[in-house]
PDB file of N, CA and C in Angstrom:
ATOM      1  N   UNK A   1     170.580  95.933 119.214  1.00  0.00           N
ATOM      2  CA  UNK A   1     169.209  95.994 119.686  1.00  0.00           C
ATOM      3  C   UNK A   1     169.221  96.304 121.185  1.00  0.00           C
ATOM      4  N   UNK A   2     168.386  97.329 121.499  1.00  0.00           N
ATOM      5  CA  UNK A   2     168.301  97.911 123.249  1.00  0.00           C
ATOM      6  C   UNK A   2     167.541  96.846 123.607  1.00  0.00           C
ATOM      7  N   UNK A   3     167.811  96.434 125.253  1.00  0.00           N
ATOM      8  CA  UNK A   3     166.686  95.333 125.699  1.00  0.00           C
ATOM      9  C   UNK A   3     166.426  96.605 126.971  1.00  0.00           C
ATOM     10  N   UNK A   4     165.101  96.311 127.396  1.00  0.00           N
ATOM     11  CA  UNK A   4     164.588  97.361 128.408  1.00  0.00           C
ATOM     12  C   UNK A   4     164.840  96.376 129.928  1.00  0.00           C
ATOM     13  N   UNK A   5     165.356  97.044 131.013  1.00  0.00           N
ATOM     14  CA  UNK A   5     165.367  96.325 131.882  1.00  0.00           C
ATOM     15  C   UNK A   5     164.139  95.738 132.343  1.00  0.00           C
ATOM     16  N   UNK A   6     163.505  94.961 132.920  1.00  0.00           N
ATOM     17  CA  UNK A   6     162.160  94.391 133.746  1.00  0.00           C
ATOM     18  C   UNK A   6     161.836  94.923 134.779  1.00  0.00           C
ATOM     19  N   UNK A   7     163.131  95.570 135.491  1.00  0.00           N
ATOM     20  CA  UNK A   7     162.684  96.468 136.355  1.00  0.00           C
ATOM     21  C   UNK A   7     161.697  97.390 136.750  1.00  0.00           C
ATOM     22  N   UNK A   8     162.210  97.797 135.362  1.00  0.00           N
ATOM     23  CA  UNK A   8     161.290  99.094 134.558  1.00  0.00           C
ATOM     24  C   UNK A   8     159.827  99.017 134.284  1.00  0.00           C
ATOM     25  N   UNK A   9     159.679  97.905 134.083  1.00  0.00           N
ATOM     26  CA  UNK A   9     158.320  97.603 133.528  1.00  0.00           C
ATOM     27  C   UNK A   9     157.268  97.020 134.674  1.00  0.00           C
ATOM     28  N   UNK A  10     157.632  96.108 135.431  1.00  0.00           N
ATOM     29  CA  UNK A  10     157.106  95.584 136.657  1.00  0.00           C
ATOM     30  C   UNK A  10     157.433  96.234 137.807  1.00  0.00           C
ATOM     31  N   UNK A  11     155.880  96.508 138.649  1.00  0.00           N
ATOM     32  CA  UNK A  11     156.174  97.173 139.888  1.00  0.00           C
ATOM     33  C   UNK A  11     157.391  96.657 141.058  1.00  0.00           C
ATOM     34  N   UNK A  12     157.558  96.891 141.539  1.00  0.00           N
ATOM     35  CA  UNK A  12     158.500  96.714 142.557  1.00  0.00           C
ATOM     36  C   UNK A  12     158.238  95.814 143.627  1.00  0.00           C
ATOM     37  N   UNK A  13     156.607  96.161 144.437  1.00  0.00           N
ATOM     38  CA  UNK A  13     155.890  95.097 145.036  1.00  0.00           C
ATOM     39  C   UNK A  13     155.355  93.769 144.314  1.00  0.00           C
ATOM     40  N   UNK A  14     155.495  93.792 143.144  1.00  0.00           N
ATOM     41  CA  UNK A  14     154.453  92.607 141.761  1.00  0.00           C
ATOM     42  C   UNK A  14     156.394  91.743 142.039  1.00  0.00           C
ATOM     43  N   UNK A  15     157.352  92.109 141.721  1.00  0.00           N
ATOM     44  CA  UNK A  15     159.006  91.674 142.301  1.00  0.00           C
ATOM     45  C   UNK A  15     158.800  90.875 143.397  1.00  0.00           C
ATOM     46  N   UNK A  16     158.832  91.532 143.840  1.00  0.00           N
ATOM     47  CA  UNK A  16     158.811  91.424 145.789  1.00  0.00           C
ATOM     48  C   UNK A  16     158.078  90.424 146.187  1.00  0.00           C
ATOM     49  N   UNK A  17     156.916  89.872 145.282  1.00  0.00           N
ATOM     50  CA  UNK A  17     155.822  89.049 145.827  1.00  0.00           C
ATOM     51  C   UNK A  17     156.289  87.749 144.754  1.00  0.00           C
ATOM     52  N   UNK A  18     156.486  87.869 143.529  1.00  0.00           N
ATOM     53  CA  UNK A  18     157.311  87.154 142.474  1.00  0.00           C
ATOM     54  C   UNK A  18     158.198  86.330 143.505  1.00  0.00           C
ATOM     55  N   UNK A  19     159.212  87.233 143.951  1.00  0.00           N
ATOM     56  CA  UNK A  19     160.201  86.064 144.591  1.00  0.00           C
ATOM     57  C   UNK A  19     160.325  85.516 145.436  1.00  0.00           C
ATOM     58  N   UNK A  20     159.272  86.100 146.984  1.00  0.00           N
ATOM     59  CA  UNK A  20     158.649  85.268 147.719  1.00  0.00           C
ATOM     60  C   UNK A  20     158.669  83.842 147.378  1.00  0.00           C
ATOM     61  N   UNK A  21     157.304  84.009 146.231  1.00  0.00           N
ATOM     62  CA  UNK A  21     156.855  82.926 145.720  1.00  0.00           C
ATOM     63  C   UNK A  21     157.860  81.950 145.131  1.00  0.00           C
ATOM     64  N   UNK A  22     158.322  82.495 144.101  1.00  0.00           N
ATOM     65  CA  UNK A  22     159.731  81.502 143.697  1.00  0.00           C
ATOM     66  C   UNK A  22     160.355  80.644 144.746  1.00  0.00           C
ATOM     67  N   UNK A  23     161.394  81.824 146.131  1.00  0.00           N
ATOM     68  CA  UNK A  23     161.761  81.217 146.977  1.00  0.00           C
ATOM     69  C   UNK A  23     160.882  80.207 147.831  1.00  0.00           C
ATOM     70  N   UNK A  24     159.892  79.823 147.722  1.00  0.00           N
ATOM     71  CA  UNK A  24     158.711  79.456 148.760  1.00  0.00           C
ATOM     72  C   UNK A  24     158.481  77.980 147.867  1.00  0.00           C
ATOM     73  N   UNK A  25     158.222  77.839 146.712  1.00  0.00           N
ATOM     74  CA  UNK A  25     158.383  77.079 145.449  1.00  0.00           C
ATOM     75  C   UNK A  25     160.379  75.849 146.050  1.00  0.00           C
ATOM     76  N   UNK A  26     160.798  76.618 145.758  1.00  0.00           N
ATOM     77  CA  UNK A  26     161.921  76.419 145.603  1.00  0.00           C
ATOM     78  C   UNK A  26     162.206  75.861 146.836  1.00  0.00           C
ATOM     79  N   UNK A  27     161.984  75.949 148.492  1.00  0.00           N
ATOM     80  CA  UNK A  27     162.098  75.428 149.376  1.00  0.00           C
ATOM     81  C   UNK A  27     161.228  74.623 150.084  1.00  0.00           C
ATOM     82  N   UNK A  28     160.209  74.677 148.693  1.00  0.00           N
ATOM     83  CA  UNK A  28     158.943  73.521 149.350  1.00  0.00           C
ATOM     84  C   UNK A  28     158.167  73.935 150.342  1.00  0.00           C
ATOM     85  N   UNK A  29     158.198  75.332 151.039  1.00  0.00           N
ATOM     86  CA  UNK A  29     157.295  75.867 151.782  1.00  0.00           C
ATOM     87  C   UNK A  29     156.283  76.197 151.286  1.00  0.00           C
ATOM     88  N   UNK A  30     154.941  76.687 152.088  1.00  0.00           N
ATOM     89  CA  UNK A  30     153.776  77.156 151.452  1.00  0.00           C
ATOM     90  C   UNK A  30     154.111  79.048 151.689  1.00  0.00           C
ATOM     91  N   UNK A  31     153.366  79.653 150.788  1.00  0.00           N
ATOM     92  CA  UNK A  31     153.274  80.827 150.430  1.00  0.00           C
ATOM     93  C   UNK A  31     152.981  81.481 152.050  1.00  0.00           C
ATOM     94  N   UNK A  32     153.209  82.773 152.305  1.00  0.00           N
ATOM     95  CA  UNK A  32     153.283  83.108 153.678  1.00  0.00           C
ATOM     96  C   UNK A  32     151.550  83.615 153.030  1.00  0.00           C
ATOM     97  N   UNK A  33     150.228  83.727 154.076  1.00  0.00           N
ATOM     98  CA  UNK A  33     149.244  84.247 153.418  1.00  0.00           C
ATOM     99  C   UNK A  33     149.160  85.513 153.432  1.00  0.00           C
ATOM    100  N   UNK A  34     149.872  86.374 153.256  1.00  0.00           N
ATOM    101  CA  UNK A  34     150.018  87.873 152.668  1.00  0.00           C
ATOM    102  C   UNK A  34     150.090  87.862 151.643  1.00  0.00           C
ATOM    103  N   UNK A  35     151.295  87.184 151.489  1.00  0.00           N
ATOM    104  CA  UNK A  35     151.282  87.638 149.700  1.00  0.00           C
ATOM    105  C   UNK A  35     150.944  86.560 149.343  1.00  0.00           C
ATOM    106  N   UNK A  36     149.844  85.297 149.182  1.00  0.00           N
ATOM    107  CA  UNK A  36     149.111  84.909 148.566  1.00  0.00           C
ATOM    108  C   UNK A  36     148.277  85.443 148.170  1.00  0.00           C
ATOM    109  N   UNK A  37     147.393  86.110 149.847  1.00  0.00           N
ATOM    110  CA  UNK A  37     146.244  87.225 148.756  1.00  0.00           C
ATOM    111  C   UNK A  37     146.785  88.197 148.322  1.00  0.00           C
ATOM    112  N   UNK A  38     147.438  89.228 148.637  1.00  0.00           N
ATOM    113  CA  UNK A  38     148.179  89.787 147.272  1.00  0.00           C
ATOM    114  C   UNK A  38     148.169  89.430 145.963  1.00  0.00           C
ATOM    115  N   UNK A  39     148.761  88.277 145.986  1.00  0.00           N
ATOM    116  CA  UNK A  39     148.891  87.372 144.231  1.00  0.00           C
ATOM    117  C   UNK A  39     147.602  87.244 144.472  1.00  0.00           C
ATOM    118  N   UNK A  40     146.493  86.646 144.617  1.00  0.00           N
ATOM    119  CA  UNK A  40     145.111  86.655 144.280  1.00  0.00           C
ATOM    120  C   UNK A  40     144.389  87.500 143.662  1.00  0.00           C
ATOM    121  N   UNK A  41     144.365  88.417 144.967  1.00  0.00           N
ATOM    122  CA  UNK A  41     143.901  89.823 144.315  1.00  0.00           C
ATOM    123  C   UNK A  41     143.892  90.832 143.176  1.00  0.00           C
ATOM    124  N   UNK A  42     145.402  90.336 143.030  1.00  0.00           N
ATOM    125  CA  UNK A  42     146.036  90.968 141.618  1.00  0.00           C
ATOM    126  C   UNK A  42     145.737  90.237 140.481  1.00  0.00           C
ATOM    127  N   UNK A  43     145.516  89.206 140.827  1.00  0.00           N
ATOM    128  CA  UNK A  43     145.080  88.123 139.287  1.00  0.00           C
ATOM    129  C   UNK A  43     143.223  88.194 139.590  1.00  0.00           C
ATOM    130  N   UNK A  44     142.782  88.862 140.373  1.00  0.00           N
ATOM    131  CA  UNK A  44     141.017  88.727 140.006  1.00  0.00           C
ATOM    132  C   UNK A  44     141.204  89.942 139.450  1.00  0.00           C
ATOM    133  N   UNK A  45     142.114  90.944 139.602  1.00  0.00           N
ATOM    134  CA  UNK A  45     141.977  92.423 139.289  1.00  0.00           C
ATOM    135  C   UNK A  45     142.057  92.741 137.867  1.00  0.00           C
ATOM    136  N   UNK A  46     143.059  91.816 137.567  1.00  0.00           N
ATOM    137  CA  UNK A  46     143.554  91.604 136.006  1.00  0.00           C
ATOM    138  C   UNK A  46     142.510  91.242 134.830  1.00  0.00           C
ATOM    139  N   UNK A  47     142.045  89.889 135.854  1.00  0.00           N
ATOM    140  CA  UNK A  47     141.097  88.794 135.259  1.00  0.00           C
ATOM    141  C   UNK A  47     139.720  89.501 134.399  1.00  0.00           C
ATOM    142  N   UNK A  48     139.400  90.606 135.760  1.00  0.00           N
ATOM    143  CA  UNK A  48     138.332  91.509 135.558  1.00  0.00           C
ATOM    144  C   UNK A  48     138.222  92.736 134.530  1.00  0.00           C
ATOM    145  N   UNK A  49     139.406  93.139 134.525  1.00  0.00           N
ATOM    146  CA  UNK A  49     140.184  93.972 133.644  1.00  0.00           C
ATOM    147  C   UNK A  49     139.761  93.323 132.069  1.00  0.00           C
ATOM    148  N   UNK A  50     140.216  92.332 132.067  1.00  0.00           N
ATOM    149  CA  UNK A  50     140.416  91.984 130.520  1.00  0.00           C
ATOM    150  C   UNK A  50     139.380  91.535 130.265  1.00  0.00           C
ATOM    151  N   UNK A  51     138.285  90.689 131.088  1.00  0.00           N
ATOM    152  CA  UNK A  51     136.997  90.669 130.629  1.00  0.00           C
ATOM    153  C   UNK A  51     135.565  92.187 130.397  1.00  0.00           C
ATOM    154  N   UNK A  52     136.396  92.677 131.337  1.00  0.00           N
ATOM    155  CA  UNK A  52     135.820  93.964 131.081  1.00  0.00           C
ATOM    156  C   UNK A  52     136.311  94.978 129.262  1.00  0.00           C
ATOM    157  N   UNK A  53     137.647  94.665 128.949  1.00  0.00           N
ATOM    158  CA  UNK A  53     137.977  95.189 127.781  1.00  0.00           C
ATOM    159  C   UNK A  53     137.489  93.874 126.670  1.00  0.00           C
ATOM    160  N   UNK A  54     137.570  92.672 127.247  1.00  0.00           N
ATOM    161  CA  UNK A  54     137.225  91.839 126.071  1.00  0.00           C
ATOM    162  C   UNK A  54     136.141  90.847 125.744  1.00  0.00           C
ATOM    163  N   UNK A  55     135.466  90.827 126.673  1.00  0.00           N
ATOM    164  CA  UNK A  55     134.295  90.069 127.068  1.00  0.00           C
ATOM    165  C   UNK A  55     134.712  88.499 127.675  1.00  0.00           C
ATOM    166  N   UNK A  56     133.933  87.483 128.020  1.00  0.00           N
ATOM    167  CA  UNK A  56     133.862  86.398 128.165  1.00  0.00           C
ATOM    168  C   UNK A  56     134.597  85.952 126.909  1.00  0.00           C
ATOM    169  N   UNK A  57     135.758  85.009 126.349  1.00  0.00           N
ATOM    170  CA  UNK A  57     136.142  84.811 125.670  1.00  0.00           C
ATOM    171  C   UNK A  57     136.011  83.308 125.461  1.00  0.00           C
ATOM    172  N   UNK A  58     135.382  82.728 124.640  1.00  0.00           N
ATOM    173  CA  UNK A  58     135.133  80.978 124.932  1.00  0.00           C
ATOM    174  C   UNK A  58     135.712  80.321 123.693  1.00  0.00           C
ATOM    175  N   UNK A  59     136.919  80.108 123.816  1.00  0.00           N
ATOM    176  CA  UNK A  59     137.574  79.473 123.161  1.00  0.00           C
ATOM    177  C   UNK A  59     137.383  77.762 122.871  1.00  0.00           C
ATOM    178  N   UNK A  60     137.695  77.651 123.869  1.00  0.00           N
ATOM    179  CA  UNK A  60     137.956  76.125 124.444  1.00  0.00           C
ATOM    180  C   UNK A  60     136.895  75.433 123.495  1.00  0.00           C
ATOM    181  N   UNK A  61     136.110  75.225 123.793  1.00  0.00           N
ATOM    182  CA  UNK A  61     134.873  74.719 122.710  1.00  0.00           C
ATOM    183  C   UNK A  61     135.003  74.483 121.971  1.00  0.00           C
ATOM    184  N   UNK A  62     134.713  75.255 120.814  1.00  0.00           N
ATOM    185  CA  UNK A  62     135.149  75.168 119.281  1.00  0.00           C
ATOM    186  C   UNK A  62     136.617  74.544 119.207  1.00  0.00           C
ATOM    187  N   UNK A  63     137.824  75.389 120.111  1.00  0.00           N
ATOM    188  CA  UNK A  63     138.588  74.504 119.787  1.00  0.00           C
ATOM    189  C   UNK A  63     138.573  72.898 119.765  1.00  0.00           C
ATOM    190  N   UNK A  64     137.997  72.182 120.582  1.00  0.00           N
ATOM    191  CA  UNK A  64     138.336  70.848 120.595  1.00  0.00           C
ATOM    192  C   UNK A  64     137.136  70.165 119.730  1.00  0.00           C
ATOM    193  N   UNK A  65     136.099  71.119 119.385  1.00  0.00           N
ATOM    194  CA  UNK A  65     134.976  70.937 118.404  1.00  0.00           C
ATOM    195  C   UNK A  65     136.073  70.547 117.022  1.00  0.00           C
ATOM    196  N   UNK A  66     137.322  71.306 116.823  1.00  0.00           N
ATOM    197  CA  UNK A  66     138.047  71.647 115.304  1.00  0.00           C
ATOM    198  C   UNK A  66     139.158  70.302 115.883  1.00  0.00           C
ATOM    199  N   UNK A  67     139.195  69.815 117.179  1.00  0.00           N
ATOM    200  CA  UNK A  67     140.014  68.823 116.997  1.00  0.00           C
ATOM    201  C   UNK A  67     139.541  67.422 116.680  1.00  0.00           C
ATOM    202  N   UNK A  68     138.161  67.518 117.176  1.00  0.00           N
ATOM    203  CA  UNK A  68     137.518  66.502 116.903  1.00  0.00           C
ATOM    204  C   UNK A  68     136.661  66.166 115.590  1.00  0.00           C
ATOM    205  N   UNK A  69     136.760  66.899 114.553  1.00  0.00           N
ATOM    206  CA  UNK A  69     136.341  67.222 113.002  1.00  0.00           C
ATOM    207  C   UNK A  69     134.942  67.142 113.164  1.00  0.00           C
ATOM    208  N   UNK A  70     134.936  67.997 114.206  1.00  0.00           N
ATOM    209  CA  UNK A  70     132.954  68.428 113.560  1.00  0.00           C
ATOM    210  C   UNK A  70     132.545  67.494 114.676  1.00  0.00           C
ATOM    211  N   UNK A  71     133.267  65.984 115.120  1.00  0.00           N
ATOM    212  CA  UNK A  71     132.149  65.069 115.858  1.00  0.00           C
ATOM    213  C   UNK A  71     132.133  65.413 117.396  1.00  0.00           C
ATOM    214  N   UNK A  72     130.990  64.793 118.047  1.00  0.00           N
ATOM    215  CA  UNK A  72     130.554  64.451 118.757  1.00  0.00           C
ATOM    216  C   UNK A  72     130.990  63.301 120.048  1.00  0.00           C
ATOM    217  N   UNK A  73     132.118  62.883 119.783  1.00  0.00           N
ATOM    218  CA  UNK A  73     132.480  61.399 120.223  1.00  0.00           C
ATOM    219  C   UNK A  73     133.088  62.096 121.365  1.00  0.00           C
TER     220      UNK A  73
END
């Protein structure tokens, strides 16, 4: 079975800001604020994206409606 590198698939800067973060995580520092908003930006961009292809999606609800058997409590 071929595995595709990740390289390949993820931008180079979306990397670059990935391991920032990791390293930043990892040494208990806070995120430098560049590439926080970076990572921000890119996750409202996304966010918008998929509500735009999929609408408001409201899960949550019903789900815990089906955990709670129908009640109210």
């Amino acid at each position: 079975m071929e595995t595709k590198n990740t390289d390949d698939l993820i931008p180079a800067d979306v990397l670059a800001d990935a391991q920032v973060v990791a390293d930043c995580a990892a040494a208990v520092k806070p995120v430098p604020p560049d590439v926080y908003r970076r990572v921000r930006e890119r996750g409202a961009r996304i966010t918008e994206e998929i509500r735009q292809k999929h609408g408001i999606l409201d899960i949550g609800v019903p789900a815990i409606r089906e955990l709670r058997n129908g009640t109210d409590e």
